[in-house]
Protein backbone atom coordinates (compact mmCIF):
# COMPACT_ATOMS: atom_id res chain seq x y z
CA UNK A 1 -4.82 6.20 -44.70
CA UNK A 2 -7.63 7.29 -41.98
CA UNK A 3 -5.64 9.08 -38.98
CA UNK A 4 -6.14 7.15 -35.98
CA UNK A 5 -6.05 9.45 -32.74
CA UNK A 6 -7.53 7.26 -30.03
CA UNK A 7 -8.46 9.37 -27.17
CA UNK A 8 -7.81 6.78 -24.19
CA UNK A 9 -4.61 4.73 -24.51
CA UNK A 10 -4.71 1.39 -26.80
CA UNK A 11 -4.08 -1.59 -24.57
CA UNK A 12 -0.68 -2.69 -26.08
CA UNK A 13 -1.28 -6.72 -25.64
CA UNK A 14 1.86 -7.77 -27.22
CA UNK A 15 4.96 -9.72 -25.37
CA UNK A 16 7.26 -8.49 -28.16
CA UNK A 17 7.87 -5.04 -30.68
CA UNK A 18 8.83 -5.73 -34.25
CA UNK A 19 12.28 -3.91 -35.60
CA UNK A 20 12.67 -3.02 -39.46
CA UNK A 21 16.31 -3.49 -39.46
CA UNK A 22 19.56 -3.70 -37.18
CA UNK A 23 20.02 -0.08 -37.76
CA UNK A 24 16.30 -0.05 -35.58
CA UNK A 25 17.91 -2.62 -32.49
CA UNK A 26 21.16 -0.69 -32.88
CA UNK A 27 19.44 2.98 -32.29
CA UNK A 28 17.13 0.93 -29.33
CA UNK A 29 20.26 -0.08 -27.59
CA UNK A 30 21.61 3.36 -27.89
CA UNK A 31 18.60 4.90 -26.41
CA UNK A 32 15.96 2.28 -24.82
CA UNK A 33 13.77 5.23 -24.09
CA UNK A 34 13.09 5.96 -28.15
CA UNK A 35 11.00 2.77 -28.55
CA UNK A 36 9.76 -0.35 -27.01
CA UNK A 37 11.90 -4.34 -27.60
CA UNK A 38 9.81 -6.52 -25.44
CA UNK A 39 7.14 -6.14 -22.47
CA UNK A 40 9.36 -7.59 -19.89
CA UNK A 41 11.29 -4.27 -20.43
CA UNK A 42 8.41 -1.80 -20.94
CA UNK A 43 5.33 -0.94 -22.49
CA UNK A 44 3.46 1.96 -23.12
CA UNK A 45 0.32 0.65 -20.73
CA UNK A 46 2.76 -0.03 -18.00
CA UNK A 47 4.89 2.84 -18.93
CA UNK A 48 1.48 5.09 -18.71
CA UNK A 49 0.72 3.81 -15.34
CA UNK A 50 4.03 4.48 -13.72
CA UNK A 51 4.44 8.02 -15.07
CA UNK A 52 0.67 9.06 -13.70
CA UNK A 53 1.56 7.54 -10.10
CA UNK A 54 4.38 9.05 -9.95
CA UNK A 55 3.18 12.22 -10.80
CA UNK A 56 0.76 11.93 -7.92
CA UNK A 57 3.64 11.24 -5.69
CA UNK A 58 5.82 14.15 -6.96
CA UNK A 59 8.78 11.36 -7.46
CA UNK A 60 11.49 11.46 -9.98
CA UNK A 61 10.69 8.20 -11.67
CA UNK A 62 9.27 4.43 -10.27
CA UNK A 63 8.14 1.24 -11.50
CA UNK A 64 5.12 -0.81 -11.76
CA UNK A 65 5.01 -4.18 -10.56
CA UNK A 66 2.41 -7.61 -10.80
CA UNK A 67 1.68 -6.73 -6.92
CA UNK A 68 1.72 -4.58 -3.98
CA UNK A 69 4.18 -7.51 -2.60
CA UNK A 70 7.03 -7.35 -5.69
CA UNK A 71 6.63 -3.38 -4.98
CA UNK A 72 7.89 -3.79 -1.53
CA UNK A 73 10.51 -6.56 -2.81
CA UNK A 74 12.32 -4.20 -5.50
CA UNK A 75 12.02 -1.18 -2.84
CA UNK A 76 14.15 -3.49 -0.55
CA UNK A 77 16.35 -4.44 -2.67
CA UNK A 78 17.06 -1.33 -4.80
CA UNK A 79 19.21 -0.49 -1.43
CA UNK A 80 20.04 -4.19 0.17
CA UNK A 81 22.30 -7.14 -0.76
CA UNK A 82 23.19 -10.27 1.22
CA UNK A 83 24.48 -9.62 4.48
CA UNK A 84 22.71 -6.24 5.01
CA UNK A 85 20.25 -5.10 8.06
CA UNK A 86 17.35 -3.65 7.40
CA UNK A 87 14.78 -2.01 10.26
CA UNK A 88 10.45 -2.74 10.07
CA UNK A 89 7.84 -1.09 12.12
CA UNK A 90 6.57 -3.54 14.31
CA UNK A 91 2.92 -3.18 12.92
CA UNK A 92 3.68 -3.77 9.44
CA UNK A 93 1.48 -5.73 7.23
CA UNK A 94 1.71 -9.10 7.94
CA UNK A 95 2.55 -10.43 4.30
CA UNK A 96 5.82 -7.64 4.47
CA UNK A 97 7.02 -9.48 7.69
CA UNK A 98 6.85 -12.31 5.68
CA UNK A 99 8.57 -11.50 2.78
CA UNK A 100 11.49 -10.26 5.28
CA UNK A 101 11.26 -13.49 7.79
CA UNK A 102 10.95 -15.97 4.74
CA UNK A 103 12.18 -15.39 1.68
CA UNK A 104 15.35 -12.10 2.30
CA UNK A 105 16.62 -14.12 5.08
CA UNK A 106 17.38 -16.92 2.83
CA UNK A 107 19.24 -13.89 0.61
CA UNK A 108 21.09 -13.09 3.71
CA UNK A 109 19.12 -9.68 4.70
CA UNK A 110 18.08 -9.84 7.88
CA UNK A 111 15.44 -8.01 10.10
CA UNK A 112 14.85 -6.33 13.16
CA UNK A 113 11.16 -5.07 14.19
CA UNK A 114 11.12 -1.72 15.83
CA UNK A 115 7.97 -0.98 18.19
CA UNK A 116 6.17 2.04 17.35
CA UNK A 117 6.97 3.82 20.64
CA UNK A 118 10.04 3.62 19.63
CA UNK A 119 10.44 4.09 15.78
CA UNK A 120 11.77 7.89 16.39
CA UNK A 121 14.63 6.51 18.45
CA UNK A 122 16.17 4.02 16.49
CA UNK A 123 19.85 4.24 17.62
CA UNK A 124 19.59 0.96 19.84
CA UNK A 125 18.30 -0.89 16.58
CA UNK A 126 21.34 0.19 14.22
CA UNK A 127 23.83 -2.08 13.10
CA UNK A 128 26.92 -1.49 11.15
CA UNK A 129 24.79 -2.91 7.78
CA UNK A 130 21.48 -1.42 8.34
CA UNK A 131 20.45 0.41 5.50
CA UNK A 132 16.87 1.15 5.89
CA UNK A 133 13.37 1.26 7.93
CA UNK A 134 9.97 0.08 6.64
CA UNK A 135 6.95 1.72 7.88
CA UNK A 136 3.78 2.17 6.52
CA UNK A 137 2.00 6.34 6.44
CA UNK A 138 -1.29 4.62 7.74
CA UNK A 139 -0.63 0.87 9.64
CA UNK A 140 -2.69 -2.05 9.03
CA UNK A 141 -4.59 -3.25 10.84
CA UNK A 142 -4.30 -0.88 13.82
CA UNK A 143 -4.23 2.58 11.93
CA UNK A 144 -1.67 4.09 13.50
CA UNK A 145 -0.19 7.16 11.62
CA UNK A 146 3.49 7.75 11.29
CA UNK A 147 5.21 11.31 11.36
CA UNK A 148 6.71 10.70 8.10
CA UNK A 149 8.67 14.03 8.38
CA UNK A 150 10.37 13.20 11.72
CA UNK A 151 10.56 9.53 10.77
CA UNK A 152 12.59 10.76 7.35
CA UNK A 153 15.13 12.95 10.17
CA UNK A 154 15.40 10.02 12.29
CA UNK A 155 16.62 7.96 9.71
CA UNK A 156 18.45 10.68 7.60
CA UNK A 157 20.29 11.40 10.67
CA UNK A 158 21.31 7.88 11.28
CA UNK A 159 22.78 6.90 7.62
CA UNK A 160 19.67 5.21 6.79
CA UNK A 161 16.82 5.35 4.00
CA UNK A 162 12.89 5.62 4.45
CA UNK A 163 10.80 3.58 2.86
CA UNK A 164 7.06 4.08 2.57
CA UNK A 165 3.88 1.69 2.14
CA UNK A 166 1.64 4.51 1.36
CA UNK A 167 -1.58 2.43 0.38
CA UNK A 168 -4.08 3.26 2.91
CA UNK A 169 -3.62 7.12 2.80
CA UNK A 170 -3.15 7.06 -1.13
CA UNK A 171 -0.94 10.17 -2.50
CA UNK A 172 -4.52 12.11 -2.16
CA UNK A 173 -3.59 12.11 1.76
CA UNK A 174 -0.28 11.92 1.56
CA UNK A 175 2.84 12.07 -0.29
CA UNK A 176 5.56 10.64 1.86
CA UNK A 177 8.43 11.90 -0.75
CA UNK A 178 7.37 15.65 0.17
CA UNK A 179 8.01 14.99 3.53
CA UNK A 180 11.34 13.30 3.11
CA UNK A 181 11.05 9.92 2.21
CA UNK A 182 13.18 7.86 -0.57
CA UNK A 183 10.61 5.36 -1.72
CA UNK A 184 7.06 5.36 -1.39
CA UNK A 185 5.25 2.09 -2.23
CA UNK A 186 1.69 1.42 -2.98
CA UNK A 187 -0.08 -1.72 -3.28
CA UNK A 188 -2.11 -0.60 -6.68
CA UNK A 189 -4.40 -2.96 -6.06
CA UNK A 190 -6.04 -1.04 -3.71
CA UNK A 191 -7.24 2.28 -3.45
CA UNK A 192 -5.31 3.39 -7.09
CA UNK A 193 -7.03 0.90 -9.21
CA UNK A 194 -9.80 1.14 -7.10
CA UNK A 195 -12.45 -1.81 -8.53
CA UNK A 196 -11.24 -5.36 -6.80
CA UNK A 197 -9.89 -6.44 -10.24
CA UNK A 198 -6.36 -5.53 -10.73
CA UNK A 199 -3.44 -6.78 -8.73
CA UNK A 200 -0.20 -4.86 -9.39
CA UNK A 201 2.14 -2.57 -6.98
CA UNK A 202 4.36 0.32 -7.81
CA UNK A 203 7.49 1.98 -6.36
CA UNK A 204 8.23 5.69 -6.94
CA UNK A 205 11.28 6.90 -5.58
CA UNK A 206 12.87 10.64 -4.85
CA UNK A 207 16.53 10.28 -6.54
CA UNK A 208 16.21 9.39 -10.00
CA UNK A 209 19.71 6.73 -9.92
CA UNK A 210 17.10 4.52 -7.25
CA UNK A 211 14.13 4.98 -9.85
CA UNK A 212 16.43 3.62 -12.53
CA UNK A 213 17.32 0.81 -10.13
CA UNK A 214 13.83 0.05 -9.63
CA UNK A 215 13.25 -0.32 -12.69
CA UNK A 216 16.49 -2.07 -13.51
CA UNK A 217 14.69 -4.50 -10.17
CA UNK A 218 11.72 -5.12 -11.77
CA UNK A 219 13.62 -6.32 -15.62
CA UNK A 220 15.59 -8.27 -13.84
CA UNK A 221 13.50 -10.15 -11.80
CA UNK A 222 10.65 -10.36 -14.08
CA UNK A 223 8.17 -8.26 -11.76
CA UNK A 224 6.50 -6.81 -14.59
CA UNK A 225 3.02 -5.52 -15.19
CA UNK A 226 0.94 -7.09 -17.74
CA UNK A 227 -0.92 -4.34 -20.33
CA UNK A 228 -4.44 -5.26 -19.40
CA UNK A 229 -3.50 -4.72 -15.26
CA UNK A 230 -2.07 -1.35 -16.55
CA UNK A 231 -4.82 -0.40 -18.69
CA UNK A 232 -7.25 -1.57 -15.81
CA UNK A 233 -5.21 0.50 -13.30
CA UNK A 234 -5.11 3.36 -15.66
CA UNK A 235 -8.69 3.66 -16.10
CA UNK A 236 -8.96 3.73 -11.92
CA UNK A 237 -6.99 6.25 -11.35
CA UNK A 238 -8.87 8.81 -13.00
CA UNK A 239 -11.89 8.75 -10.72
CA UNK A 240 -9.01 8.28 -7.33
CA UNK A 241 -9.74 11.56 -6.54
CA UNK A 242 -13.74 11.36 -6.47
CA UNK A 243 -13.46 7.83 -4.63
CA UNK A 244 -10.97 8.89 -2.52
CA UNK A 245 -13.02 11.78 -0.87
CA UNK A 246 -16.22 9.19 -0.38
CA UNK A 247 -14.19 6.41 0.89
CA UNK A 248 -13.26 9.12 3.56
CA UNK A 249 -16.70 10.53 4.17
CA UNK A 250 -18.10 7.21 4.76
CA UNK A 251 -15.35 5.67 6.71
CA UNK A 252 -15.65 8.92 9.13
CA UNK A 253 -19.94 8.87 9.78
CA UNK A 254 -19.24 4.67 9.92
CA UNK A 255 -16.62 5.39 12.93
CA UNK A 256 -18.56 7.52 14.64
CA UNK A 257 -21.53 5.39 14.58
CA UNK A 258 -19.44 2.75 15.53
CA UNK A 259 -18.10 4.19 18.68
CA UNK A 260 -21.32 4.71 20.18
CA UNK A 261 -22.23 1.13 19.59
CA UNK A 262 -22.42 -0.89 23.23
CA UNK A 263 -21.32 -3.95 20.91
CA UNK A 264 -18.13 -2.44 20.11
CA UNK A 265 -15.24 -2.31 22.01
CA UNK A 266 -12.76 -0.08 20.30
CA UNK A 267 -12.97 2.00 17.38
CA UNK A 268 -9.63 2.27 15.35
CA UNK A 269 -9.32 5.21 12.75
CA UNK A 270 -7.45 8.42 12.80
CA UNK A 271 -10.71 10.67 12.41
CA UNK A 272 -11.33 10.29 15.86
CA UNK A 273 -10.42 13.47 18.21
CA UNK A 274 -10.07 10.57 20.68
CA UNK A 275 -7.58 8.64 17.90
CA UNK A 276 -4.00 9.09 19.60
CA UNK A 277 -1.98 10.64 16.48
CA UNK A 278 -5.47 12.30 15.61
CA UNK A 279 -3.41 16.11 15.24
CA UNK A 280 -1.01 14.39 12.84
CA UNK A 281 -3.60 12.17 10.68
CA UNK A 282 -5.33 15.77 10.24
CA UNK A 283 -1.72 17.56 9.35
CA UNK A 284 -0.54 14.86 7.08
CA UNK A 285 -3.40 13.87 5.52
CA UNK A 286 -4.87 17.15 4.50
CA UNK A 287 -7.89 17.09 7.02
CA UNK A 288 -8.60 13.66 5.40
CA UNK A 289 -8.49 10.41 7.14
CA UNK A 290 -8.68 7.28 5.13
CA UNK A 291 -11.58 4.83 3.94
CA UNK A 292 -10.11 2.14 6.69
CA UNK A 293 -11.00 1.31 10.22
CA UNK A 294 -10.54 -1.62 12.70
CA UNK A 295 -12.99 -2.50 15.12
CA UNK A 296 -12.58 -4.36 18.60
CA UNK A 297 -15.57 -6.73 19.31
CA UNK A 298 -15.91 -9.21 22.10
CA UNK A 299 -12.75 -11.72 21.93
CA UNK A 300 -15.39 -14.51 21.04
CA UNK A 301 -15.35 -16.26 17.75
CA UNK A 302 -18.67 -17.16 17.12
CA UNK A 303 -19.67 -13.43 17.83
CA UNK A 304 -17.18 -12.12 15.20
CA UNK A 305 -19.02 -14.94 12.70
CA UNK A 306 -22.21 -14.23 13.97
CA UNK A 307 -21.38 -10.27 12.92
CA UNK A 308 -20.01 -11.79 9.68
CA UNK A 309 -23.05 -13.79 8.53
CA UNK A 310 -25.15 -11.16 9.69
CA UNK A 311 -23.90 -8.06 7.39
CA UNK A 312 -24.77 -7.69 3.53
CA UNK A 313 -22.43 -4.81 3.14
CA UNK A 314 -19.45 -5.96 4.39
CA UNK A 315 -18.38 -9.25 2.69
CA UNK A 316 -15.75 -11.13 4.44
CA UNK A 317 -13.33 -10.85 1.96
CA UNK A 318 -9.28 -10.50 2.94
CA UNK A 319 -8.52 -7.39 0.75
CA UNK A 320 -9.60 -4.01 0.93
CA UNK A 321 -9.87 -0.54 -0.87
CA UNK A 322 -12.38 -1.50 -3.66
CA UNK A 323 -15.58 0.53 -4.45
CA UNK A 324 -17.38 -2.14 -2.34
CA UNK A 325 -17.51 -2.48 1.04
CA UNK A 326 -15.82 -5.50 2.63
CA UNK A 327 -14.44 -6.80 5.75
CA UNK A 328 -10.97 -8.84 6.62
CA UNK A 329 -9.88 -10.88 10.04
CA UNK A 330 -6.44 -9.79 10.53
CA UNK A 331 -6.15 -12.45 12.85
CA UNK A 332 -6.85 -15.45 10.37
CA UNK A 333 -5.23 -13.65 7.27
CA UNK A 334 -2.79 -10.88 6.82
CA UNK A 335 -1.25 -11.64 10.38
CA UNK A 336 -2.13 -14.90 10.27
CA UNK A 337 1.92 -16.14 10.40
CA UNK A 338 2.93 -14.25 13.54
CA UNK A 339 3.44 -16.15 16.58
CA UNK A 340 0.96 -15.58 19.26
CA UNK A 341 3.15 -13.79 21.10
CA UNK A 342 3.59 -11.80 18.16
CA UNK A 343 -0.29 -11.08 17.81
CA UNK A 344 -0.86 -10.37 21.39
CA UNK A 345 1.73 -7.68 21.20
CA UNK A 346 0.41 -5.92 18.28
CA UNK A 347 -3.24 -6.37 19.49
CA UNK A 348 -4.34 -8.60 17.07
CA UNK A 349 -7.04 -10.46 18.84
CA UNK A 350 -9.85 -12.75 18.17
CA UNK A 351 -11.96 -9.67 18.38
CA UNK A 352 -10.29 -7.35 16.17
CA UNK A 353 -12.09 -6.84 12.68
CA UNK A 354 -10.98 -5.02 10.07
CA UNK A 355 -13.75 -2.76 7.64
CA UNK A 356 -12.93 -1.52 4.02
CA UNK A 357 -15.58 1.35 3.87
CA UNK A 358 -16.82 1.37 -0.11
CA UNK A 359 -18.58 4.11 -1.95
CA UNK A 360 -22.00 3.08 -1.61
CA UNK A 361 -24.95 5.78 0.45
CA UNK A 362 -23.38 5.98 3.91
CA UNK A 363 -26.79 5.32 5.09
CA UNK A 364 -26.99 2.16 3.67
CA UNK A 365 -23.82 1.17 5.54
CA UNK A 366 -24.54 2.75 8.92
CA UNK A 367 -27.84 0.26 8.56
CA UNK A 368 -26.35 -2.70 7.78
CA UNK A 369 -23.98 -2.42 10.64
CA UNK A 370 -26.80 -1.46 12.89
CA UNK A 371 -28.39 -4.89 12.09
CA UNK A 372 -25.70 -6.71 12.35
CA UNK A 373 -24.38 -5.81 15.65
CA UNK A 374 -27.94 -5.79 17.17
CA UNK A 375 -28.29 -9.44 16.31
C-alpha cells in the first residue's frame, strides 16, 4: 500500500473512533492519551490546536473550546463552585460581565467589579470565598493595559488566582503566564484564527492539575471544538506572527492620524506617548501595541452613523481582529447590558467607537477615514 505522509494535518471529521477489540477500549481506558474514543473527548484537529497555543503561551497544557465565551466559562470554573466569590475588572468585556451577572449567579458564584484604579489594592474587595480576579492584558473597549506582573503579586499575595483574557495583545505581545498568571484565555476567534470565520476560545493554564481540569471542564460540559474550527484555526495561526506585526503597524499610523483629526475627540490606544500606561504597553508588549483602538466622536448619534455610512473600510460589524478592517459600537453591542450608570462610569458613550485595524495598505485606511470624518 502507497505511504500516505500528508504534510498539513487531515481534518479528522468524525464524532466517533472505531476499536478492534475490548483489549483496544481496555488499553484506551488505561491510557486515554494512546488513542482517540470519541470527539467530545479529543481529536487530533482540536488536540493540534491546543498544543500550538499553548506553546505560544509557554503553558503546561489548555483546552480548546466552541468560543472565546466557554473559554472564560471553564477558566472560572476550573477554580469556582457554588457559593464562591470571584473579583472582575470593572472594564471587562461586556459579554464576561454577563456570563458572571446571568448565568454563575444562578450557580451560586457571585461577583464583585473592581475599578481599575484600584485593581492593585484589592484587600477591601476580598471575601472569605473569593478565589480569583478577571482582567483582561489589553481592555475592551477602552484599551487600558494591566501590569500583569504586579496584578499576579497582588493576587498571589492575597490567596487568590489570576486569570487572563489575553485576546487583544495575542501571546505575540504578551504572555501573561511568564509574568505570573494561572490562566490565560483567548477568544480564538480573533486575532489567532485571524480570517472572521472561526469561532472557538482556548484556555492554557500554568500548573498542569488546572490544565487537566480544563480539559476535564470542557468533556464535561460539552464545550468542545469541532475539527473543521480546529483545522480553520490551525491554518491561522501560522501566518499570527506576519498579521500580528501589520495589524500593529497600521493600528499605530491610523492613531496618529486620528489624533490630529478636529473631528475626533479622544484617541484610545496604548501607542500613544500621551496613552496613560503608554511605558507599560511598550514593556509588556515588546515595543508592540495592538491592532485595536477606540475613538471618541461627538456624543451625537446621527454623527457616529453618518461616520458609519460614510467609511468603506471599516464595516460596522460587532467583532474584531480579522484581516479586514471593521468597526463595533460598544455602546449598542458588547456593553450593550450595563446599566447606564454602568456605561457612564466606564465611558462608554454615544460617541465612543471602536476600530479593528485589518491588514490592508495603511494608506488605504488613513484615506478612508479621512473621507469619512470630513463628511
Amino acid at each position: 500500500m502507497t505511504s500516505i505522509n500528508p504534510k498539513i494535518t487531515p481534518i479528522y471529521q468524525t464524532s466517533v473512533f472505531k476499536f478492534q477489540d475490548l483489549d483496544e477500549l481496555e488499553s484506551y481506558f488505561q491510557d486515554p492519551g494512546s488513542r482517540y474514543l470519541y470527539s467530545r473527548n479529543g481529536n487530533p484537529n482540536s488536540d493540534e490546536l491546543a498544543t500550538a497555543i499553548n506553546a505560544l503561551e509557554g503553558g503546561a497544557g489548555g483546552v480548546v473550546t466552541a468560543s472565546g465565551m466557554a473559554a472564560i466559562f471553564a477558566s472560572i470554573l476550573a477554580y469556582c463552585q457554588g457559593g464562591d466569590h470571584v473579583l472582575c475588572a470593572a472594564d471587562i468585556y461586556g459579554g464576561s460581565a454577563a456570563l458572571l451577572n446571568t448565568e454563575l449567579s444562578r450557580l451560586g458564584i457571585t461577583v464583585t467589579y473592581v475599578p481599575f484604579e484600584q485593581l492593585y489594592d484589592l484587600r477591601p474587595f476580598v471575601q472569605p470565598t473569593t478565589r480569583l480576579l478577571l482582567a483582561e492584558t489589553i481592555s475592551n473597549p477602552l484599551l487600558r493595559v494591566a501590569d500583569l506582573r504586579r496584578l499576579a503579586t497582588e493576587c498571589h499575595g492575597l490567596g487568590l488566582k489570576l486569570v487572563v483574557d489575553n485576546t487583544f495583545a495575542t501571546p505575540l505581545l504578551t504572555q501573561p503566564l511568564a509574568l505570573g498568571a494561572d490562566i490565560s484565555l483567548h477568544s480564538v476567534t480573533k486575532y489567532l484564527a485571524g480570517h472572521s470565520d472561526v469561532t472557538a476560545g482556548v484556555a492554557v493554564a500554568a500548573d498542569p492539575e488546572i490544565a487537566a481540569r480544563l480539559r476535564q471542564i470542557g468533556v464535561f460540559y460539552g464545550l468542545t471544538l469541532s475539527p473543521m474550527e480546529s483545522w480553520l484555526a490551525v491554518r491561522g495561526l501560522k501566518t499570527l506572527r506576519l498579521r500580528v506585526r501589520e495589524h500593529c503597524h497600521n493600528a499605530q499610523a491610523v492613531a496618529e492620524m486620528l489624533s490630529r483629526h478636529p473631528a475626533v475627540r479622544e484617541v484610545y490606544y496604548p501607542g500613544l506617548p500621551t496613552h496613560a500606561q503608554h511605558a507599560l504597553a511598550r514593556e509588556q508588549g515588546q515595543g508592540l501595541f495592538g491592532g485595536m483602538l477606540s475613538i471618541l466622536l461627538p456624543d451625537d448619534q446621527e454623527a457616529v452613523s453618518r461616520f458609519m455610512r460614510r467609511s468603506q473600510r471599516f464595516p460596522f460589524a460587532p467583532s474584531l481582529a480579522g484581516v479586514d478592517s471593521s468597526l463595533s459600537y460598544p455602546l449598542g453591542t458588547s456593553h450593550r447590558a450595563l446599566t447606564a450608570e454602568q456605561q457612564r462610569e466606564l465611558g462608554i458613550t454615544v460617541g465612543l467607537v471602536r476600530l479593528s485595524v485589518g491588514i490592508e495598505p495603511a494608506e488605504e485606511l488613513l484615506a478612508d477615514l479621512q473621507q469619512a470624518l470630513n463628511g
